[in-house]
PDB file of N, CA and C in Angstrom:
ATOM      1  N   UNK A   1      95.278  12.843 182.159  1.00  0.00           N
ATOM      2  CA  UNK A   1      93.941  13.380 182.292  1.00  0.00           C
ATOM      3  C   UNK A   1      92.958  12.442 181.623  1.00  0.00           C
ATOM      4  N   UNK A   2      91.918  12.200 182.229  1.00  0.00           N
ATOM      5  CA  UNK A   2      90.767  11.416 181.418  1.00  0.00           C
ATOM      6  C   UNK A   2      89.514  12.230 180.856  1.00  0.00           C
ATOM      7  N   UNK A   3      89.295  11.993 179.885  1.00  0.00           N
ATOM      8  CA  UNK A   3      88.963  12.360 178.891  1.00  0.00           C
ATOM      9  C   UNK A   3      87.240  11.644 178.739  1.00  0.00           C
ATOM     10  N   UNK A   4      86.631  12.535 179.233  1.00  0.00           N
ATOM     11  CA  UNK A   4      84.780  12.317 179.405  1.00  0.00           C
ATOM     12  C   UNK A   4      84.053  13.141 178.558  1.00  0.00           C
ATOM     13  N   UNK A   5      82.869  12.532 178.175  1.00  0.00           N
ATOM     14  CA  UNK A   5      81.695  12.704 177.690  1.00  0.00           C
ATOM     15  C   UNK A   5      81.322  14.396 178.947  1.00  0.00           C
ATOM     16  N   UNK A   6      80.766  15.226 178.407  1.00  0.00           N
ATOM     17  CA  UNK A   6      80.087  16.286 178.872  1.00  0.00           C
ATOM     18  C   UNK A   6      78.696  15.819 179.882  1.00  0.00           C
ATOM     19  N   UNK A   7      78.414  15.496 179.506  1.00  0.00           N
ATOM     20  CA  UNK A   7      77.199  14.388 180.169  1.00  0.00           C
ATOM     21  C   UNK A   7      77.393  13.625 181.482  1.00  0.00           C
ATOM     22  N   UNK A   8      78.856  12.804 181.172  1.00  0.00           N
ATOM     23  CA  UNK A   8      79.355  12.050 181.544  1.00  0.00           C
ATOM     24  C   UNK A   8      79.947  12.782 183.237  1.00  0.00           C
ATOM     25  N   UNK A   9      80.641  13.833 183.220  1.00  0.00           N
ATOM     26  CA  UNK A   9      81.262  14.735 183.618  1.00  0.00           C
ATOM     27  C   UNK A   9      80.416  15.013 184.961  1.00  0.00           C
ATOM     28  N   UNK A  10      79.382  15.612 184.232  1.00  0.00           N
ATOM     29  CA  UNK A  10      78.453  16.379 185.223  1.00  0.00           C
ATOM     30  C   UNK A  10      77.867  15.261 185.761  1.00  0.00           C
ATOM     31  N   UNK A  11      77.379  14.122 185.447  1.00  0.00           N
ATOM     32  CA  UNK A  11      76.810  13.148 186.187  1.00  0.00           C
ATOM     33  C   UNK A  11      77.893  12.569 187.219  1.00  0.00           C
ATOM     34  N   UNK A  12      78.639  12.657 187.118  1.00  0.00           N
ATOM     35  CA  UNK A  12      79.665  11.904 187.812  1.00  0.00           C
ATOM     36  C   UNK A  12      80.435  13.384 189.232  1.00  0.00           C
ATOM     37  N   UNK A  13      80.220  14.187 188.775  1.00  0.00           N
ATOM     38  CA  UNK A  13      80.236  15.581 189.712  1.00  0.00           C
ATOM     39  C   UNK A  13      79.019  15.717 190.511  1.00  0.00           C
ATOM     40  N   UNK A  14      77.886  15.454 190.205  1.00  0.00           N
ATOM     41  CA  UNK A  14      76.551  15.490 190.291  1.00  0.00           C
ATOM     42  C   UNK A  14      76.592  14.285 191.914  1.00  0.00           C
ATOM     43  N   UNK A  15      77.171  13.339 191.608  1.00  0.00           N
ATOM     44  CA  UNK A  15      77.130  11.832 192.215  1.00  0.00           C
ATOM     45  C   UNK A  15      78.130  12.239 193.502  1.00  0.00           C
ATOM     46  N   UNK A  16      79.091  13.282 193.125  1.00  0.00           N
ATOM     47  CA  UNK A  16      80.146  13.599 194.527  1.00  0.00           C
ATOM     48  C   UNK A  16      80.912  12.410 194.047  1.00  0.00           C
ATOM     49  N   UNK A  17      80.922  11.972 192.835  1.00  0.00           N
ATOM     50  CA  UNK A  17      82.209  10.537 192.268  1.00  0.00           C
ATOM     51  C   UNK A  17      84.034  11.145 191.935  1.00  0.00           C
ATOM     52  N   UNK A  18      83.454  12.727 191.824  1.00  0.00           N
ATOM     53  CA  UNK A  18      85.330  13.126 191.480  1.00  0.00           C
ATOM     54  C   UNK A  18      85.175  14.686 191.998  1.00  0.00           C
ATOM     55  N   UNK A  19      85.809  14.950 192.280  1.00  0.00           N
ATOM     56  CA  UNK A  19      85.746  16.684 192.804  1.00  0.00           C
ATOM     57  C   UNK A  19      86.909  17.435 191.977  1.00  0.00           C
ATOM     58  N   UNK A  20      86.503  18.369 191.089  1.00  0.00           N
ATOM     59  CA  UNK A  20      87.369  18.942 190.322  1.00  0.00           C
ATOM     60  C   UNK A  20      86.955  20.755 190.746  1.00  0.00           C
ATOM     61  N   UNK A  21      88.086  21.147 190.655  1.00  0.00           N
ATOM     62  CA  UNK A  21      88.102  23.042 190.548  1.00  0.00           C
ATOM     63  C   UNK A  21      87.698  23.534 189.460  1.00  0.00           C
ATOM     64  N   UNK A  22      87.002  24.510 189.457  1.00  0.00           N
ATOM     65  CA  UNK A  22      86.265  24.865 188.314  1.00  0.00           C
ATOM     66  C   UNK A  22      87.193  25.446 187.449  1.00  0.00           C
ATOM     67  N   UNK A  23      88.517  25.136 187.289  1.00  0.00           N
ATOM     68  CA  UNK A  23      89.193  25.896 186.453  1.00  0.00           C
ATOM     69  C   UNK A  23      89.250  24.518 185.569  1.00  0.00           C
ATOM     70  N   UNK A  24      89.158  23.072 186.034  1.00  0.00           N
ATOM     71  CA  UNK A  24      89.888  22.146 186.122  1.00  0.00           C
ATOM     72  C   UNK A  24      87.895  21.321 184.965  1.00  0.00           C
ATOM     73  N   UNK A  25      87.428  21.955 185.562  1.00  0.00           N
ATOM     74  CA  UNK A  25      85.767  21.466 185.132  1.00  0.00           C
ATOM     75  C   UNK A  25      86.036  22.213 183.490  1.00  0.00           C
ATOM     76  N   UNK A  26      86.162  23.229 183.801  1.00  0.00           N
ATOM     77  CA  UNK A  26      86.340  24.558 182.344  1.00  0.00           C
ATOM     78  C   UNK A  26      87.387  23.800 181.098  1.00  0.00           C
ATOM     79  N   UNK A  27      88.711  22.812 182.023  1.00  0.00           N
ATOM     80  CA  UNK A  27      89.714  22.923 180.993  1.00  0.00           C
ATOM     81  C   UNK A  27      88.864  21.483 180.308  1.00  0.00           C
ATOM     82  N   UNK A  28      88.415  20.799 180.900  1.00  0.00           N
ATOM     83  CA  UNK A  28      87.724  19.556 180.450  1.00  0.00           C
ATOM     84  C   UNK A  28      86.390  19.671 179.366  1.00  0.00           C
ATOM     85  N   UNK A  29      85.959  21.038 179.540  1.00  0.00           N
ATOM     86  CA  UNK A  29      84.814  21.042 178.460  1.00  0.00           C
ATOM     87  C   UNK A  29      85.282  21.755 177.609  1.00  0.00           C
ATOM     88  N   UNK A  30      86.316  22.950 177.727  1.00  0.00           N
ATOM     89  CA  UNK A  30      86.854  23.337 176.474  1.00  0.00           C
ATOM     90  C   UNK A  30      87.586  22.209 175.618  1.00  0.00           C
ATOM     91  N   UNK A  31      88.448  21.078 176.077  1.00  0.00           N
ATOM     92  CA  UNK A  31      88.682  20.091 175.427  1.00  0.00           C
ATOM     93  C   UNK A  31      87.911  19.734 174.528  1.00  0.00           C
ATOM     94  N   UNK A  32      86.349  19.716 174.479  1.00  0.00           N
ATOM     95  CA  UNK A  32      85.833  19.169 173.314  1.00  0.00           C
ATOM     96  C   UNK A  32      85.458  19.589 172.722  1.00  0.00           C
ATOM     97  N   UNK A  33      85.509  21.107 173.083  1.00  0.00           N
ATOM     98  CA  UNK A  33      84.790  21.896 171.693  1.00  0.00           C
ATOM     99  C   UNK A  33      85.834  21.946 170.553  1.00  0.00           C
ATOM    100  N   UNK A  34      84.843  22.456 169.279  1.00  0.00           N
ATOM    101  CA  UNK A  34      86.031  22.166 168.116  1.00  0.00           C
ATOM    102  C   UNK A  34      86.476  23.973 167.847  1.00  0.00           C
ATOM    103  N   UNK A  35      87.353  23.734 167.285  1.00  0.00           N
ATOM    104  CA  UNK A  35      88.363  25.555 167.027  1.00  0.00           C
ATOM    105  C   UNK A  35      87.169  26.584 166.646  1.00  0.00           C
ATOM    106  N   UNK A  36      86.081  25.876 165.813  1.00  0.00           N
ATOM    107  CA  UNK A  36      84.936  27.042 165.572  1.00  0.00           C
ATOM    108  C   UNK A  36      83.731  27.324 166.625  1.00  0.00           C
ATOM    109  N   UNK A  37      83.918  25.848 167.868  1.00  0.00           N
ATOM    110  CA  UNK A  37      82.870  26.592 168.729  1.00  0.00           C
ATOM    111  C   UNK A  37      83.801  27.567 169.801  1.00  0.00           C
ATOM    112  N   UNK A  38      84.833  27.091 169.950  1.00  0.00           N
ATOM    113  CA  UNK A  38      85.767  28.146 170.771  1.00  0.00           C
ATOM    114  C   UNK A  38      86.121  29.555 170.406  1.00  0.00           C
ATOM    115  N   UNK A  39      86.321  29.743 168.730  1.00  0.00           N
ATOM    116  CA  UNK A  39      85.841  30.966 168.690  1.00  0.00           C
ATOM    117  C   UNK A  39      84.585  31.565 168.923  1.00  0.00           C
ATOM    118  N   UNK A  40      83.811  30.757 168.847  1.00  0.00           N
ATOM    119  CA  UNK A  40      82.300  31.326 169.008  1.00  0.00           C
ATOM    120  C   UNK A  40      82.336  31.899 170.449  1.00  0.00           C
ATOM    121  N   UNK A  41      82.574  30.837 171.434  1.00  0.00           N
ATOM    122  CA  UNK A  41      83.137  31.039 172.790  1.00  0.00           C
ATOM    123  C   UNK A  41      83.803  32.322 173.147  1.00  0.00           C
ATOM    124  N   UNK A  42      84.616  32.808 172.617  1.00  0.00           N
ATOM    125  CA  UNK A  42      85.264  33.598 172.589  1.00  0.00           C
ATOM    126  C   UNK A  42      85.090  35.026 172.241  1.00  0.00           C
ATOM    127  N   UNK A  43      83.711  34.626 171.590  1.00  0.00           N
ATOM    128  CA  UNK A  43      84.127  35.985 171.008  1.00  0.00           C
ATOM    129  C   UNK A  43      82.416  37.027 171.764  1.00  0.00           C
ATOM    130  N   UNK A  44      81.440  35.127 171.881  1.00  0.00           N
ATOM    131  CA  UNK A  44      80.641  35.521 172.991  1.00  0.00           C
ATOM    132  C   UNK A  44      80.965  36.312 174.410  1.00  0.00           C
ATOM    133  N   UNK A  45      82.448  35.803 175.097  1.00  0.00           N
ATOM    134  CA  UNK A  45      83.374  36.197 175.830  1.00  0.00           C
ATOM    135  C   UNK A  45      83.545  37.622 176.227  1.00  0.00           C
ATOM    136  N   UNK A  46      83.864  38.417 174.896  1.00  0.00           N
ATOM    137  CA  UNK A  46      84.698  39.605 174.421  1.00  0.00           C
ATOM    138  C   UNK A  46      83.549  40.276 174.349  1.00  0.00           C
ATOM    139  N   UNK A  47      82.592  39.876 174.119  1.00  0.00           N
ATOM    140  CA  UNK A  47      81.227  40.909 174.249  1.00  0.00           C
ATOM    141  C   UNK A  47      80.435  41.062 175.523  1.00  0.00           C
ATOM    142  N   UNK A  48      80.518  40.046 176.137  1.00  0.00           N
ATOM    143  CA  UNK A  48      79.883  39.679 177.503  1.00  0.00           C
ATOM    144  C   UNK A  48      80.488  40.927 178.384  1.00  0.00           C
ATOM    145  N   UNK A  49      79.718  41.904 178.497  1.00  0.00           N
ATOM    146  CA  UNK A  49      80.787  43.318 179.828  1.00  0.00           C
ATOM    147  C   UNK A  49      79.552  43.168 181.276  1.00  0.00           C
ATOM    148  N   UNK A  50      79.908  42.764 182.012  1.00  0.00           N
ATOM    149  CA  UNK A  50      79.172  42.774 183.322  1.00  0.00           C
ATOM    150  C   UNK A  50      78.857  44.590 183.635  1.00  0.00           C
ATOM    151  N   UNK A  51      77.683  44.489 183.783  1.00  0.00           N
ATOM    152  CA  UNK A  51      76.726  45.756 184.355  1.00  0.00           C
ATOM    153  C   UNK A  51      77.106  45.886 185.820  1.00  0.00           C
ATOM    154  N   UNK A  52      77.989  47.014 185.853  1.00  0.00           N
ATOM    155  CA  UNK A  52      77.768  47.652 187.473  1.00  0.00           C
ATOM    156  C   UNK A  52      76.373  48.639 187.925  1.00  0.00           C
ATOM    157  N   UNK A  53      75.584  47.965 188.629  1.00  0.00           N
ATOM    158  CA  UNK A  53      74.830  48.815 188.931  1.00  0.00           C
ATOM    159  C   UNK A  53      75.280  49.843 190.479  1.00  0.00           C
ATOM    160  N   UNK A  54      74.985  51.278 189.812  1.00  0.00           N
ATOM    161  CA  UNK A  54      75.098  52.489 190.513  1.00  0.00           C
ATOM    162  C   UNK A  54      74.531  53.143 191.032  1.00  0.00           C
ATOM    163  N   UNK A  55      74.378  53.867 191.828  1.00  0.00           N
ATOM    164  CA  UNK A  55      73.491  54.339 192.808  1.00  0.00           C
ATOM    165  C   UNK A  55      72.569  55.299 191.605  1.00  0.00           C
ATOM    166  N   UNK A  56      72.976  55.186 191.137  1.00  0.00           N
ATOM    167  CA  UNK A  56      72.241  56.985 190.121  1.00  0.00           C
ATOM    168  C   UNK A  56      70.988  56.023 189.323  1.00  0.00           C
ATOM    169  N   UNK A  57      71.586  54.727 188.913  1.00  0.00           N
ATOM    170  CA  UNK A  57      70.804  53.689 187.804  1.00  0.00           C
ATOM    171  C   UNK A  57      70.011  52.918 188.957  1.00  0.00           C
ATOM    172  N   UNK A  58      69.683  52.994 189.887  1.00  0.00           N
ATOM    173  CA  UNK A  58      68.593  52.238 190.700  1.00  0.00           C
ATOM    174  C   UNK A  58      68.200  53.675 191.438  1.00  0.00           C
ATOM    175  N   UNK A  59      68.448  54.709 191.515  1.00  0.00           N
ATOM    176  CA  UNK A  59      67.513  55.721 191.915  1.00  0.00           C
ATOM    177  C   UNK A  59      66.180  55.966 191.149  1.00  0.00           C
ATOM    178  N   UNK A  60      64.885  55.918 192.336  1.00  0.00           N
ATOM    179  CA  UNK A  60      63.708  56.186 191.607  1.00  0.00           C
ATOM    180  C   UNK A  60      62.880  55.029 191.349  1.00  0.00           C
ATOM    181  N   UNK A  61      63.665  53.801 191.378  1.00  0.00           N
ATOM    182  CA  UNK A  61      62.862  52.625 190.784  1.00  0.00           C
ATOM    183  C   UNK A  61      61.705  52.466 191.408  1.00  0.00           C
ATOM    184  N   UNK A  62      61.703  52.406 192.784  1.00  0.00           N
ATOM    185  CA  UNK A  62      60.685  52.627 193.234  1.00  0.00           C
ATOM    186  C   UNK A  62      59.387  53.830 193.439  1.00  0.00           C
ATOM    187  N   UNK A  63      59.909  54.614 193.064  1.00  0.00           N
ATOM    188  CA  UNK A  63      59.400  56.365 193.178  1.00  0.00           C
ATOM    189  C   UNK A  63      57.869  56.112 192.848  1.00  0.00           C
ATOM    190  N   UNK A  64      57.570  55.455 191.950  1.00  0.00           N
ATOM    191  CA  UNK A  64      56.415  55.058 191.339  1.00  0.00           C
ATOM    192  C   UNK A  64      55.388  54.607 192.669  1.00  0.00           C
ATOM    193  N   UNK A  65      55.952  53.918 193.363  1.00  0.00           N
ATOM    194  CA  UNK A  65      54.996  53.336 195.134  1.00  0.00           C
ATOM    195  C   UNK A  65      55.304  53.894 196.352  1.00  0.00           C
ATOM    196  N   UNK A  66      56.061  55.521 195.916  1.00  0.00           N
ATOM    197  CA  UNK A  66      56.368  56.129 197.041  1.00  0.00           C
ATOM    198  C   UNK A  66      54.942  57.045 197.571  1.00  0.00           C
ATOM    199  N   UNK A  67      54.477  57.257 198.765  1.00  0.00           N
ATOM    200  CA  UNK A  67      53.107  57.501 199.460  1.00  0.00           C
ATOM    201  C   UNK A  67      53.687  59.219 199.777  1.00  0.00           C
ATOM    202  N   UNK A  68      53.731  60.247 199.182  1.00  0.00           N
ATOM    203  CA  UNK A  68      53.573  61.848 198.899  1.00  0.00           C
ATOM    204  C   UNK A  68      53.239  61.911 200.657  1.00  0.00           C
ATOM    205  N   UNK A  69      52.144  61.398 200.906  1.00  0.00           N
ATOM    206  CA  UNK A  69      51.581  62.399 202.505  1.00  0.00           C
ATOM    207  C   UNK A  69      52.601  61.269 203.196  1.00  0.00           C
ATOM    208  N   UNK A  70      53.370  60.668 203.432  1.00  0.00           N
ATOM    209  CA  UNK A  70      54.339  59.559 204.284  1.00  0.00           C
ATOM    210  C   UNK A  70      55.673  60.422 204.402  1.00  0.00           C
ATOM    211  N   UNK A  71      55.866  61.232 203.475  1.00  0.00           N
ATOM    212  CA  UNK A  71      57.077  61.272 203.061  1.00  0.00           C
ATOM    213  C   UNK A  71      57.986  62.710 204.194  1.00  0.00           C
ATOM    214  N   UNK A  72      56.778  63.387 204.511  1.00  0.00           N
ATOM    215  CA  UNK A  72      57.212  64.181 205.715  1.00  0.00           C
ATOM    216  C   UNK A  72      57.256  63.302 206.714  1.00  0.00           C
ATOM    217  N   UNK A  73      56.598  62.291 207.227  1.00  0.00           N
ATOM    218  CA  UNK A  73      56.893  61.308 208.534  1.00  0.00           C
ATOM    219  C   UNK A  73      58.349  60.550 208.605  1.00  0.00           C
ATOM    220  N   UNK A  74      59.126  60.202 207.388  1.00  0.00           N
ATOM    221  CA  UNK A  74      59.857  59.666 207.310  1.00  0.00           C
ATOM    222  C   UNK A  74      61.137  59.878 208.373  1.00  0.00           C
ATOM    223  N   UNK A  75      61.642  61.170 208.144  1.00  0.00           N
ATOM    224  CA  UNK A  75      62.473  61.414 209.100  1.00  0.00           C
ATOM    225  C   UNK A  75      62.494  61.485 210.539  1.00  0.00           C
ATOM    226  N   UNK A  76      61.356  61.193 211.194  1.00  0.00           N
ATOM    227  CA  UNK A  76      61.247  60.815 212.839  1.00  0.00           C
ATOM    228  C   UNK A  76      60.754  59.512 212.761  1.00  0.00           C
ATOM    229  N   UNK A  77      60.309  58.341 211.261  1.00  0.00           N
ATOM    230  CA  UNK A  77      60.036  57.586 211.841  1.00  0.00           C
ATOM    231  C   UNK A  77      60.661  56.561 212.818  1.00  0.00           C
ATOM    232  N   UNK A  78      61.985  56.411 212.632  1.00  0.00           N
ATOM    233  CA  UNK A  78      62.507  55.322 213.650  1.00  0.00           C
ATOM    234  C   UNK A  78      62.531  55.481 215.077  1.00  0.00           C
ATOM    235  N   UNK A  79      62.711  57.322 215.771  1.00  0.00           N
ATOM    236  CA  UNK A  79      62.321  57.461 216.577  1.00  0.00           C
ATOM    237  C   UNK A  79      61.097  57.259 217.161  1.00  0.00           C
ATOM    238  N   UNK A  80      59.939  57.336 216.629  1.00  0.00           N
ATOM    239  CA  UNK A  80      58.458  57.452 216.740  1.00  0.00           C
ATOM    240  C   UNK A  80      58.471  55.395 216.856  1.00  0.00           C
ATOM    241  N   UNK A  81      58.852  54.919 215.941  1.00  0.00           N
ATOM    242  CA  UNK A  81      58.570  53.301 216.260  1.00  0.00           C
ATOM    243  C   UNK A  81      59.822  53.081 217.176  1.00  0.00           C
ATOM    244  N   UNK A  82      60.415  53.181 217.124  1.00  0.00           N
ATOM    245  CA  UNK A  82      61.497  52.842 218.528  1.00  0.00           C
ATOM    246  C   UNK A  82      60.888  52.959 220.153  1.00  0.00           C
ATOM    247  N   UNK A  83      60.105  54.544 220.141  1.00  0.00           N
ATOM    248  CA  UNK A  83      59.209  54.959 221.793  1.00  0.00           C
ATOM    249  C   UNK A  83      57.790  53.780 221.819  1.00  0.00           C
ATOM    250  N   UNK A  84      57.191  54.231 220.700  1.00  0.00           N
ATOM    251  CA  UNK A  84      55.775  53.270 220.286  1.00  0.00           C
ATOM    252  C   UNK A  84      56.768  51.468 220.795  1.00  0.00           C
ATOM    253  N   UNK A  85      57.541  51.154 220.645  1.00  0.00           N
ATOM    254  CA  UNK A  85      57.634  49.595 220.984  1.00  0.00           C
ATOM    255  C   UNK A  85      58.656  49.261 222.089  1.00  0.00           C
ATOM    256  N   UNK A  86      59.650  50.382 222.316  1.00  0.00           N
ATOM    257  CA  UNK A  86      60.186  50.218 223.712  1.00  0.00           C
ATOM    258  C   UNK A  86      59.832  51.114 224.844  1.00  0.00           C
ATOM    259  N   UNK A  87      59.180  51.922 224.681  1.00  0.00           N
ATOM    260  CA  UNK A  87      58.594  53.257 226.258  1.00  0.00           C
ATOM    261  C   UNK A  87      57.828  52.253 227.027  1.00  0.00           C
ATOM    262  N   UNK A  88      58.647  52.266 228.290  1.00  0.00           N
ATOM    263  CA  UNK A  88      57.503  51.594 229.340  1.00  0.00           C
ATOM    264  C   UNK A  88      56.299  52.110 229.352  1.00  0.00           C
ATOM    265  N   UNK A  89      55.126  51.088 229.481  1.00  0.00           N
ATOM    266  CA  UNK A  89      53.652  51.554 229.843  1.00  0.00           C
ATOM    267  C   UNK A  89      53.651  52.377 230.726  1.00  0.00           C
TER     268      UNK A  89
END
């Protein structure tokens, strides 16, 4: 394995000069960190929890720019713009 500058790495990935798998990009920059930034790494890691957003947590967001007198039209509108743009003249 050869053994690059971080800098070095990405410029040379950057250029289309070496094509590596990102597992293969990952094992090359963990190489240079030292045992205390890898725990740091790590432990940044262990805290990091990805947010599922759910139907319940994006309900409403918009509610704030919803139009009150629209809101009875809603349910025939696709019929109503469907006749309005395909009914023969």
């Amino acid at each position: 394995m050869i053994v690059v500058s971080d800098s070095t790495l990405l410029i040379m990935l950057l250029k289309g000069m070496i094509s590596m798998s990102t597992k293969e990009i990952a094992y090359s920059i963990i190489d240079t960190l030292t045992e205390e930034q890898l725990q740091e790494l790590l432990l940044f890691l262990k805290g990091y929890k990805k947010e599922k957003t759910s139907v319940e947590s994006v309900r409403g967001i918009l509610s704030e720019y919803a139009n009150v007198d629209l809101i009875s039209k809603e349910e025939s509108a696709w019929e109503r713009v469907a006749a309005e743009n395909y009914e023969a003249p």
